[in-house]
PDB file of N, CA and C in Angstrom:
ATOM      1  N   UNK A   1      17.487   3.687  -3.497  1.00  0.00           N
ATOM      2  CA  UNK A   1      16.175   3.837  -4.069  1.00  0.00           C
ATOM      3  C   UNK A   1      16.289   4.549  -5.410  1.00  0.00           C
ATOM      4  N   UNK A   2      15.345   3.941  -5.967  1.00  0.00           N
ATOM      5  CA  UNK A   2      15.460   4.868  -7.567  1.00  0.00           C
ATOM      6  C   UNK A   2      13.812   5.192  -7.752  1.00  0.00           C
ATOM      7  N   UNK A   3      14.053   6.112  -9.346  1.00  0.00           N
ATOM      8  CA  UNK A   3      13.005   6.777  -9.446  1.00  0.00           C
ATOM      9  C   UNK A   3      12.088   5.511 -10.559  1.00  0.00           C
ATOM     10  N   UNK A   4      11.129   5.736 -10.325  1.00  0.00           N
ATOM     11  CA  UNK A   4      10.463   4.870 -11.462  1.00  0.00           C
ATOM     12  C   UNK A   4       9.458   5.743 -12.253  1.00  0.00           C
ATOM     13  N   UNK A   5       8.706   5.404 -13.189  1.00  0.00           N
ATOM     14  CA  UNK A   5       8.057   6.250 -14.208  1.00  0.00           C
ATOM     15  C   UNK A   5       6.558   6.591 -13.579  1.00  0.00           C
ATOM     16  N   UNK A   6       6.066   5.677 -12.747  1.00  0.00           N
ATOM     17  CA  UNK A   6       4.959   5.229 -11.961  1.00  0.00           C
ATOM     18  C   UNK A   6       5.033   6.484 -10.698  1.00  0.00           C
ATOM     19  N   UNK A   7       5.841   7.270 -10.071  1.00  0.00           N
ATOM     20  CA  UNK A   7       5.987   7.964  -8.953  1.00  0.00           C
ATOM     21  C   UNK A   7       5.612   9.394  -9.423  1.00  0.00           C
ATOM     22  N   UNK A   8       6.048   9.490 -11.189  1.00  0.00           N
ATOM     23  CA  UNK A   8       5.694  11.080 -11.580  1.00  0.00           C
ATOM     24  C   UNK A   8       3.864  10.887 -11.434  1.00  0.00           C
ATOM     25  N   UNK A   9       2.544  10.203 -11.792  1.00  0.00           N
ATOM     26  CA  UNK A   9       1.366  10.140 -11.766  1.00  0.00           C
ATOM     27  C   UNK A   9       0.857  10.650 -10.394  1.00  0.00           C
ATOM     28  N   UNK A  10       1.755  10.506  -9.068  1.00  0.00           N
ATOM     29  CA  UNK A  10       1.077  10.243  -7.788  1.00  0.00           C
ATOM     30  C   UNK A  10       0.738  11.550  -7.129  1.00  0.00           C
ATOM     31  N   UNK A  11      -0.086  11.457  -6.980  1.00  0.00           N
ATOM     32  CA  UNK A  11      -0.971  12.664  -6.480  1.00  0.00           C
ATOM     33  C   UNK A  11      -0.276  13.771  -5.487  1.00  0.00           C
ATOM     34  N   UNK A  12      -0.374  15.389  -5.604  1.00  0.00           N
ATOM     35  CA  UNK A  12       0.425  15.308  -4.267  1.00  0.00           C
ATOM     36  C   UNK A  12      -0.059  16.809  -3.755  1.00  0.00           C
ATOM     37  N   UNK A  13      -0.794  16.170  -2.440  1.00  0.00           N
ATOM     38  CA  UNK A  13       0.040  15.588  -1.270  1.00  0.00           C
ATOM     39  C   UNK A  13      -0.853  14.221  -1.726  1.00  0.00           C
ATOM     40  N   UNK A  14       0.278  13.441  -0.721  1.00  0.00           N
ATOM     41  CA  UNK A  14      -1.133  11.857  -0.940  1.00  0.00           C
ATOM     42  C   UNK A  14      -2.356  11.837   0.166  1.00  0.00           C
ATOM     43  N   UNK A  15      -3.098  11.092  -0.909  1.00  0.00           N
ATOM     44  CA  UNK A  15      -4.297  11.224  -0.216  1.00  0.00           C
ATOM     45  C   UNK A  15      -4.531  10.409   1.042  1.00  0.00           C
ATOM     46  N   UNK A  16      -5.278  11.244   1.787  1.00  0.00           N
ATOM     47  CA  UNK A  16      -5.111  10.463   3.268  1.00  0.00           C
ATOM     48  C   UNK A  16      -5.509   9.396   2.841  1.00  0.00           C
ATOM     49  N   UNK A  17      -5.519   8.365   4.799  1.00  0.00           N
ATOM     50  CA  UNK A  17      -5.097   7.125   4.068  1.00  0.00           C
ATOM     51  C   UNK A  17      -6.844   6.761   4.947  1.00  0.00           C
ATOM     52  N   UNK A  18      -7.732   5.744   4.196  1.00  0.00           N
ATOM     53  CA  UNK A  18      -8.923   5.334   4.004  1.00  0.00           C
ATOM     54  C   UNK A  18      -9.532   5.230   5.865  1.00  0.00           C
ATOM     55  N   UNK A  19      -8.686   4.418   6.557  1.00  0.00           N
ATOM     56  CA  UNK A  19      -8.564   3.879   8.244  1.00  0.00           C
ATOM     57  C   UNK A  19      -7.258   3.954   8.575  1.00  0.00           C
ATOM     58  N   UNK A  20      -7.318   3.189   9.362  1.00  0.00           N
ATOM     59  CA  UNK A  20      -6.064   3.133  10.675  1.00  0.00           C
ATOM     60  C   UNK A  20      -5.718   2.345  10.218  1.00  0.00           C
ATOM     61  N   UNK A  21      -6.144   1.017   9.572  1.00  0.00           N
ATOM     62  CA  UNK A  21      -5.890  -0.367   9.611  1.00  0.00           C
ATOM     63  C   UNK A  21      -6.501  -0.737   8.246  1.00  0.00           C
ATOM     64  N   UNK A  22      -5.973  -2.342   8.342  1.00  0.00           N
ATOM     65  CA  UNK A  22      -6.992  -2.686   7.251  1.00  0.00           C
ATOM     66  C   UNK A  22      -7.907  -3.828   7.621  1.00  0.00           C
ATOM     67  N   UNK A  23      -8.694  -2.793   6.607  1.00  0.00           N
ATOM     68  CA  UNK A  23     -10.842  -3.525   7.292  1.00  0.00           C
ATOM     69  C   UNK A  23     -10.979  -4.593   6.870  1.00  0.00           C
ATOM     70  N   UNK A  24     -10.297  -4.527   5.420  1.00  0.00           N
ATOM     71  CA  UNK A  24     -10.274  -6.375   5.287  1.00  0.00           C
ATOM     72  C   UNK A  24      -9.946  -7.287   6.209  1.00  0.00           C
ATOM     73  N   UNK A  25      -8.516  -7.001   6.818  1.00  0.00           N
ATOM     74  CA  UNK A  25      -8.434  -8.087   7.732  1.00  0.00           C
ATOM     75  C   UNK A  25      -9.351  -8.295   8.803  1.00  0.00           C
ATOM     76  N   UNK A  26      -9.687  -7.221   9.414  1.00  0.00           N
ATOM     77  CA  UNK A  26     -10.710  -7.102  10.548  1.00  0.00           C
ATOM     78  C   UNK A  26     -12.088  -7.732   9.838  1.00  0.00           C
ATOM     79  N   UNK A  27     -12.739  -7.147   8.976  1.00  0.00           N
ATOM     80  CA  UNK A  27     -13.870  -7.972   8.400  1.00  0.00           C
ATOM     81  C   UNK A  27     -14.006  -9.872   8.275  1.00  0.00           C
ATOM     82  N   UNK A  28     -12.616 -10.228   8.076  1.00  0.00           N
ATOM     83  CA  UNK A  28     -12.246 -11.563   8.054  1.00  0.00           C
ATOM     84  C   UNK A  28     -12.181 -12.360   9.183  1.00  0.00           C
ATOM     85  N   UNK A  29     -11.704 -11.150  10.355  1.00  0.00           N
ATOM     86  CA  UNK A  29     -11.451 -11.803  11.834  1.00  0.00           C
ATOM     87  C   UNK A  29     -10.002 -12.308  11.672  1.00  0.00           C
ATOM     88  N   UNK A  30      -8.919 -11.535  10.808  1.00  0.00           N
ATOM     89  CA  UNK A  30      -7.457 -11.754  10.909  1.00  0.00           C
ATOM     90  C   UNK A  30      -7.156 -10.448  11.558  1.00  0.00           C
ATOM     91  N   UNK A  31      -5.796 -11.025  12.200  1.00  0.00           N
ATOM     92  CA  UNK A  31      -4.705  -9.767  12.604  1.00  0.00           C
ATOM     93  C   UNK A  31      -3.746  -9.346  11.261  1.00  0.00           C
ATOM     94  N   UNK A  32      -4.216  -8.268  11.137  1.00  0.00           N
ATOM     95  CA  UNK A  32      -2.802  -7.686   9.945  1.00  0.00           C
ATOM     96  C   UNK A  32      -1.932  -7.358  10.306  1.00  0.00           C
ATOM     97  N   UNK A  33      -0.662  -7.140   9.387  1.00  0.00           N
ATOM     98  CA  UNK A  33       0.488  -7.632   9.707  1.00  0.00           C
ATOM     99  C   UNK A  33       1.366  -6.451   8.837  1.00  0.00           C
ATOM    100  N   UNK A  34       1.918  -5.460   9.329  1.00  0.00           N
ATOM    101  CA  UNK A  34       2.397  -4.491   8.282  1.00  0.00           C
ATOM    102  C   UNK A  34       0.983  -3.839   7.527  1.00  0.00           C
ATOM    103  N   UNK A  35       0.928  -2.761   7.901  1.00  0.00           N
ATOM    104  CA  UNK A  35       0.481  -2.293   6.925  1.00  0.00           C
ATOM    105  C   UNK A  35       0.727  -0.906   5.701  1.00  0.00           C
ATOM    106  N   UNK A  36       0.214  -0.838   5.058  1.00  0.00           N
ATOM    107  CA  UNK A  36       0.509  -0.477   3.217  1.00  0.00           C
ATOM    108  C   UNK A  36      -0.396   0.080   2.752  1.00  0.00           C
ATOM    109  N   UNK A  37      -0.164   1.897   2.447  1.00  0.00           N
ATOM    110  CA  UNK A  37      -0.884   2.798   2.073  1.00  0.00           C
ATOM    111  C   UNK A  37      -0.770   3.432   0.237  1.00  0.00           C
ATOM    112  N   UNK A  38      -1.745   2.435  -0.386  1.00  0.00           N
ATOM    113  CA  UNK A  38      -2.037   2.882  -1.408  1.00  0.00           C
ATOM    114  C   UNK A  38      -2.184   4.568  -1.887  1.00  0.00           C
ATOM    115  N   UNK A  39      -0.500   4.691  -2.858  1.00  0.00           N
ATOM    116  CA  UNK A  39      -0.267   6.942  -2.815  1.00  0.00           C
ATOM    117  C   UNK A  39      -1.365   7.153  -4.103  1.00  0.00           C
ATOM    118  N   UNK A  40      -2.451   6.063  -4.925  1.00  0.00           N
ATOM    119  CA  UNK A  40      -3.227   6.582  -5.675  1.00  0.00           C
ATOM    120  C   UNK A  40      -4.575   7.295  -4.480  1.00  0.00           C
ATOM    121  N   UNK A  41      -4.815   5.832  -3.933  1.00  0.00           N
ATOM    122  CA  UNK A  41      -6.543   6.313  -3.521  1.00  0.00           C
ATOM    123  C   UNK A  41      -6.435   6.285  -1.834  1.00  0.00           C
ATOM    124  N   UNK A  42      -5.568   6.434  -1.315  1.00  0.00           N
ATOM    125  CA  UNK A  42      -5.275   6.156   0.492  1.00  0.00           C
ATOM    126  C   UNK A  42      -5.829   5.032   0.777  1.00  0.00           C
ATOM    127  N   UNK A  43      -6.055   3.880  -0.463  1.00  0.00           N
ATOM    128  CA  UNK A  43      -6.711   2.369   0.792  1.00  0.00           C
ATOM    129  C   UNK A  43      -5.320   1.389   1.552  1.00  0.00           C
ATOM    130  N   UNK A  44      -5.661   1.120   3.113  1.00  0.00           N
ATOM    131  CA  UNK A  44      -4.962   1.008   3.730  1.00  0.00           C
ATOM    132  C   UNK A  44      -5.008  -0.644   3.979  1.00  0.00           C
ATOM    133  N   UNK A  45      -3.937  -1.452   3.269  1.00  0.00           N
ATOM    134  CA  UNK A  45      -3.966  -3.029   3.421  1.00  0.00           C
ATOM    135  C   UNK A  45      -2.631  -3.133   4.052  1.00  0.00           C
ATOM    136  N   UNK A  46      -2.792  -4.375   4.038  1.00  0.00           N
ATOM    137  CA  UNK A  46      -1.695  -5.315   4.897  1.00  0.00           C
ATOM    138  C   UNK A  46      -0.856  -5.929   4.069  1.00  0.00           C
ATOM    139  N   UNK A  47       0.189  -5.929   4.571  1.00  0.00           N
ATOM    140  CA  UNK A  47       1.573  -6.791   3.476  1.00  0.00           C
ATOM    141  C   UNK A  47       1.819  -8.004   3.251  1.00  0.00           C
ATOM    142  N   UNK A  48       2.320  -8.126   2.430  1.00  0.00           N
ATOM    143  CA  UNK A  48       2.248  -9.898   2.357  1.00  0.00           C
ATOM    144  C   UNK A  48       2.621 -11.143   2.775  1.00  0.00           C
ATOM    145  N   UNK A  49       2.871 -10.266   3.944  1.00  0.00           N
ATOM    146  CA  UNK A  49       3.432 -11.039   4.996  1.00  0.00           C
ATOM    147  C   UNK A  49       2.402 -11.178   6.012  1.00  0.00           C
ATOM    148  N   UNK A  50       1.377 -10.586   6.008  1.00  0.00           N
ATOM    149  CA  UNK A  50      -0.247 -10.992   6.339  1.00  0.00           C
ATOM    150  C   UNK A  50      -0.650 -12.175   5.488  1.00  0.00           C
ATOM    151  N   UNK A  51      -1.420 -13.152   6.203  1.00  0.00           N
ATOM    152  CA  UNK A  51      -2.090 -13.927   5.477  1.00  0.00           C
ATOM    153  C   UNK A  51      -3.166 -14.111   4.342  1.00  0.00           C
ATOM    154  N   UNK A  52      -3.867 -12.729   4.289  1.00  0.00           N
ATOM    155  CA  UNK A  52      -4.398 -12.562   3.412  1.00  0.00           C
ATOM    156  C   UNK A  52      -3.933 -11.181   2.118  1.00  0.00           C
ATOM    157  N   UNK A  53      -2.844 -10.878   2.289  1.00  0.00           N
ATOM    158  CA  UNK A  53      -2.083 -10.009   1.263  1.00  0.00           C
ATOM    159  C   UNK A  53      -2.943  -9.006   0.967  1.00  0.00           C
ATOM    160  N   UNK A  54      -3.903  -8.181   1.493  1.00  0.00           N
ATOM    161  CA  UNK A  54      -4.913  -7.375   0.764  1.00  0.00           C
ATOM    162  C   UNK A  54      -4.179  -6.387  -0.137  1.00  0.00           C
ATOM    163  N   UNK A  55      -2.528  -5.626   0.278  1.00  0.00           N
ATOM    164  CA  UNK A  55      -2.182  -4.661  -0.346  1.00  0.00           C
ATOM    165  C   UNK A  55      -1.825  -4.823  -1.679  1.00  0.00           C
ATOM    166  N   UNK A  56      -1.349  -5.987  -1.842  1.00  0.00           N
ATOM    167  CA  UNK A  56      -1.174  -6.839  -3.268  1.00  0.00           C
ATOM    168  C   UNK A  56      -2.131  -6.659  -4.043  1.00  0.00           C
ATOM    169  N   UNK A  57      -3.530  -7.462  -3.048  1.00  0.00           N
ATOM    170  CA  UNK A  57      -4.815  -7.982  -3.649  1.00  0.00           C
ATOM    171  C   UNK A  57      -5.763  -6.209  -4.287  1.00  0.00           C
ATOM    172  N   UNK A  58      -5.022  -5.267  -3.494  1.00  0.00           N
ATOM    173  CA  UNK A  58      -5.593  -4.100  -3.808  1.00  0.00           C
ATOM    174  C   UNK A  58      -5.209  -3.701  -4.969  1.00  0.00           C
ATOM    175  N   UNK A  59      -4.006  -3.750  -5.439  1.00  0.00           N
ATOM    176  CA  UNK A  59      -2.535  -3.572  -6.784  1.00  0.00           C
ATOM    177  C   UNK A  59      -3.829  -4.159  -7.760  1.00  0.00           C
ATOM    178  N   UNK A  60      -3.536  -5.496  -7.665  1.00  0.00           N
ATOM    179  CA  UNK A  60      -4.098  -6.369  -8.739  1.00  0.00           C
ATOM    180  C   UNK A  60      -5.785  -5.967  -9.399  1.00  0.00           C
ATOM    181  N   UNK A  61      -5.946  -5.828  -8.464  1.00  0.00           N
ATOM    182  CA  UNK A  61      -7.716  -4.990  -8.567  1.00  0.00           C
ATOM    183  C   UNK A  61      -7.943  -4.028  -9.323  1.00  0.00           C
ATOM    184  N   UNK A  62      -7.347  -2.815  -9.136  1.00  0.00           N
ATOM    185  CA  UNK A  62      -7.309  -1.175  -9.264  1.00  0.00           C
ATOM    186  C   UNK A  62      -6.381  -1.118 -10.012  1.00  0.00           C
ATOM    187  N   UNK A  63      -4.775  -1.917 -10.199  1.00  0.00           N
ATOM    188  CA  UNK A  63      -4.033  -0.986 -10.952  1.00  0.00           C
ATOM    189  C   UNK A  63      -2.780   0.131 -10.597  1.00  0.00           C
ATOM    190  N   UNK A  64      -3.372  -0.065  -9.331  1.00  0.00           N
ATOM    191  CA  UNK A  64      -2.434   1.198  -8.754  1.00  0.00           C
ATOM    192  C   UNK A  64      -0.955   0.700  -8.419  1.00  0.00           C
ATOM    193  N   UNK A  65      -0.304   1.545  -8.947  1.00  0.00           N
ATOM    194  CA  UNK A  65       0.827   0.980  -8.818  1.00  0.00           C
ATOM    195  C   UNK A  65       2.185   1.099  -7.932  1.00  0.00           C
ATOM    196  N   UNK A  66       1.436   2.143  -6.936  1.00  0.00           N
ATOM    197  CA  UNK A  66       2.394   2.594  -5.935  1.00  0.00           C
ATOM    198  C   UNK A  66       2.053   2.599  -4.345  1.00  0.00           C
ATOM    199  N   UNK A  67       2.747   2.193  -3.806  1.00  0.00           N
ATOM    200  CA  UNK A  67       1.983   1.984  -1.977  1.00  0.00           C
ATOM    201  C   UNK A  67       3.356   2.729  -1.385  1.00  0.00           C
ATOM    202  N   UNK A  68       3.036   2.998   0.422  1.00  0.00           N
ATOM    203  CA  UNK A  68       4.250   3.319   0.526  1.00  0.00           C
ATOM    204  C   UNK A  68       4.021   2.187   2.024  1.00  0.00           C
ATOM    205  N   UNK A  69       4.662   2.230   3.020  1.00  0.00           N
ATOM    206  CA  UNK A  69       4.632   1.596   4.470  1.00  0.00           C
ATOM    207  C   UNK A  69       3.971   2.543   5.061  1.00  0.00           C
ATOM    208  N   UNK A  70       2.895   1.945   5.732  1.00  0.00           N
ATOM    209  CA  UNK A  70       1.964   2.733   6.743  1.00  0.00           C
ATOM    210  C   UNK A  70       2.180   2.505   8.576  1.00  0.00           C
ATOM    211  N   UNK A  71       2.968   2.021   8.380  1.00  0.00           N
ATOM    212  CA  UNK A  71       4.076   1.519   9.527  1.00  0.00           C
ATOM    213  C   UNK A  71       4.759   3.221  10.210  1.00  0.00           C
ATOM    214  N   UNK A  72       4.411   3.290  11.349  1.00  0.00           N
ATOM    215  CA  UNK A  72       5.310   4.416  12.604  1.00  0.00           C
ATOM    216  C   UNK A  72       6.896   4.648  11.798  1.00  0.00           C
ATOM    217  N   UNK A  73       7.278   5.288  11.795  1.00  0.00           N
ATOM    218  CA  UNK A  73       8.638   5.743  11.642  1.00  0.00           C
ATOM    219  C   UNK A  73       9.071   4.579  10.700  1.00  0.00           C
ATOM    220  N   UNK A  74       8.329   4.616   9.193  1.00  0.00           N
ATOM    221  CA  UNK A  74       8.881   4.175   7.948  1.00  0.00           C
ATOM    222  C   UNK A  74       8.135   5.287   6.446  1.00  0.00           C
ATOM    223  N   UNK A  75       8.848   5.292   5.687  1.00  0.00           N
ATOM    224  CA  UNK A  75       8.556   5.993   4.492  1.00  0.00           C
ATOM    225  C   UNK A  75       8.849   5.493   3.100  1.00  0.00           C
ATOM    226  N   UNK A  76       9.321   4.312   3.641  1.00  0.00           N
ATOM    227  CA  UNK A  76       9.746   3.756   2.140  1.00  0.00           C
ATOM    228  C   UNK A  76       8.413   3.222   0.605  1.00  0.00           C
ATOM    229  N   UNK A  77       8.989   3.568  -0.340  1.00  0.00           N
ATOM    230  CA  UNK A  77       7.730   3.227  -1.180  1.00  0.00           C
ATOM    231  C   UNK A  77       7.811   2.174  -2.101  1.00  0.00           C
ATOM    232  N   UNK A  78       6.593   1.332  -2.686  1.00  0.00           N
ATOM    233  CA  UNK A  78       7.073   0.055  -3.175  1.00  0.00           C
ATOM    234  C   UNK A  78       6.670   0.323  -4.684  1.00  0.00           C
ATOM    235  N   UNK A  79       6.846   0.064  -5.628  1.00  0.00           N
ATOM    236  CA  UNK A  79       6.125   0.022  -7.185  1.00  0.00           C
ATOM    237  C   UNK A  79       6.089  -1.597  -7.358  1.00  0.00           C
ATOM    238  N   UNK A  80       4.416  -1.729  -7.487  1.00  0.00           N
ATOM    239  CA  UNK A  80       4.780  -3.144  -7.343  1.00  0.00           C
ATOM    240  C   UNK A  80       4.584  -3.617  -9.179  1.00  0.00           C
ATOM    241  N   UNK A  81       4.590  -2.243 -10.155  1.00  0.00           N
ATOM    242  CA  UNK A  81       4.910  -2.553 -11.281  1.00  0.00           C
ATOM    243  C   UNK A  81       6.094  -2.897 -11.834  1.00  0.00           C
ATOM    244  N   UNK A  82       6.754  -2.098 -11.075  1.00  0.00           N
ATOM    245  CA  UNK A  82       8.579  -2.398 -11.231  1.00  0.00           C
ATOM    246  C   UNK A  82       8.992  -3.517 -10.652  1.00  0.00           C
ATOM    247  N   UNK A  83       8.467  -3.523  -9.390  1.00  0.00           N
ATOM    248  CA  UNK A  83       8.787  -4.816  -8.143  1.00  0.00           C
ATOM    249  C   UNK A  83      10.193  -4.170  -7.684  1.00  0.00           C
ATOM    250  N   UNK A  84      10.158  -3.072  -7.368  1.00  0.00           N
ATOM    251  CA  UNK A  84      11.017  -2.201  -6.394  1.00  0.00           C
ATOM    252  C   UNK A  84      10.871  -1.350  -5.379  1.00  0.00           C
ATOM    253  N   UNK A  85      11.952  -1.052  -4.565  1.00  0.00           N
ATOM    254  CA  UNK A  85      11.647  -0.077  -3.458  1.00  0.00           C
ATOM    255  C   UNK A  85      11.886   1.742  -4.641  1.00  0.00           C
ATOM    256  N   UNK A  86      10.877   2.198  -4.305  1.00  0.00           N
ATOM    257  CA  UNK A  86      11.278   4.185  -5.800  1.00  0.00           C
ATOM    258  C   UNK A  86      11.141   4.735  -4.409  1.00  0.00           C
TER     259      UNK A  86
END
């Protein structure tokens, strides 16, 4: 893992995370699939390996450029400006 320029901005501690889940998918009547905790604003989407990509769809929206895995016993973080694991 490396550092990216995007990880010095992130708030800290991070901000809790919005739900449990993500409401998009539930609002849609999908099962999400992985989910992905936005370290700007705590909104909590699904990976893109969900059918409807909300954590992406959240990136693209807002800007934000850092999520980490909201997944049990994971911590890894993504910059999806870089398109790396920081």
């Amino acid at each position: 893992m490396s550092e990216c320029p995007h990880t010095a901005a992130l708030p800290r501690p991070e901000p809790p995370p919005s739900s449990e889940t993500c409401q998009a998918c539930l609002a849609a009547g999908v099962q999400p699939v992985h989910l992905r905790l936005c370290l700007i604003c705590g909104s909590v989407g699904c990976c893109d390996s969900s059918p409807l990509r909300h954590a992406s769809a959240h990136f693209a929206e807002s800007g934000h450029p850092v999520m980490r895995s909201f997944e049990p016993g994971e911590s890894w973080r993504w910059c999806f400006v870089d398109g790396s694991i920081v």
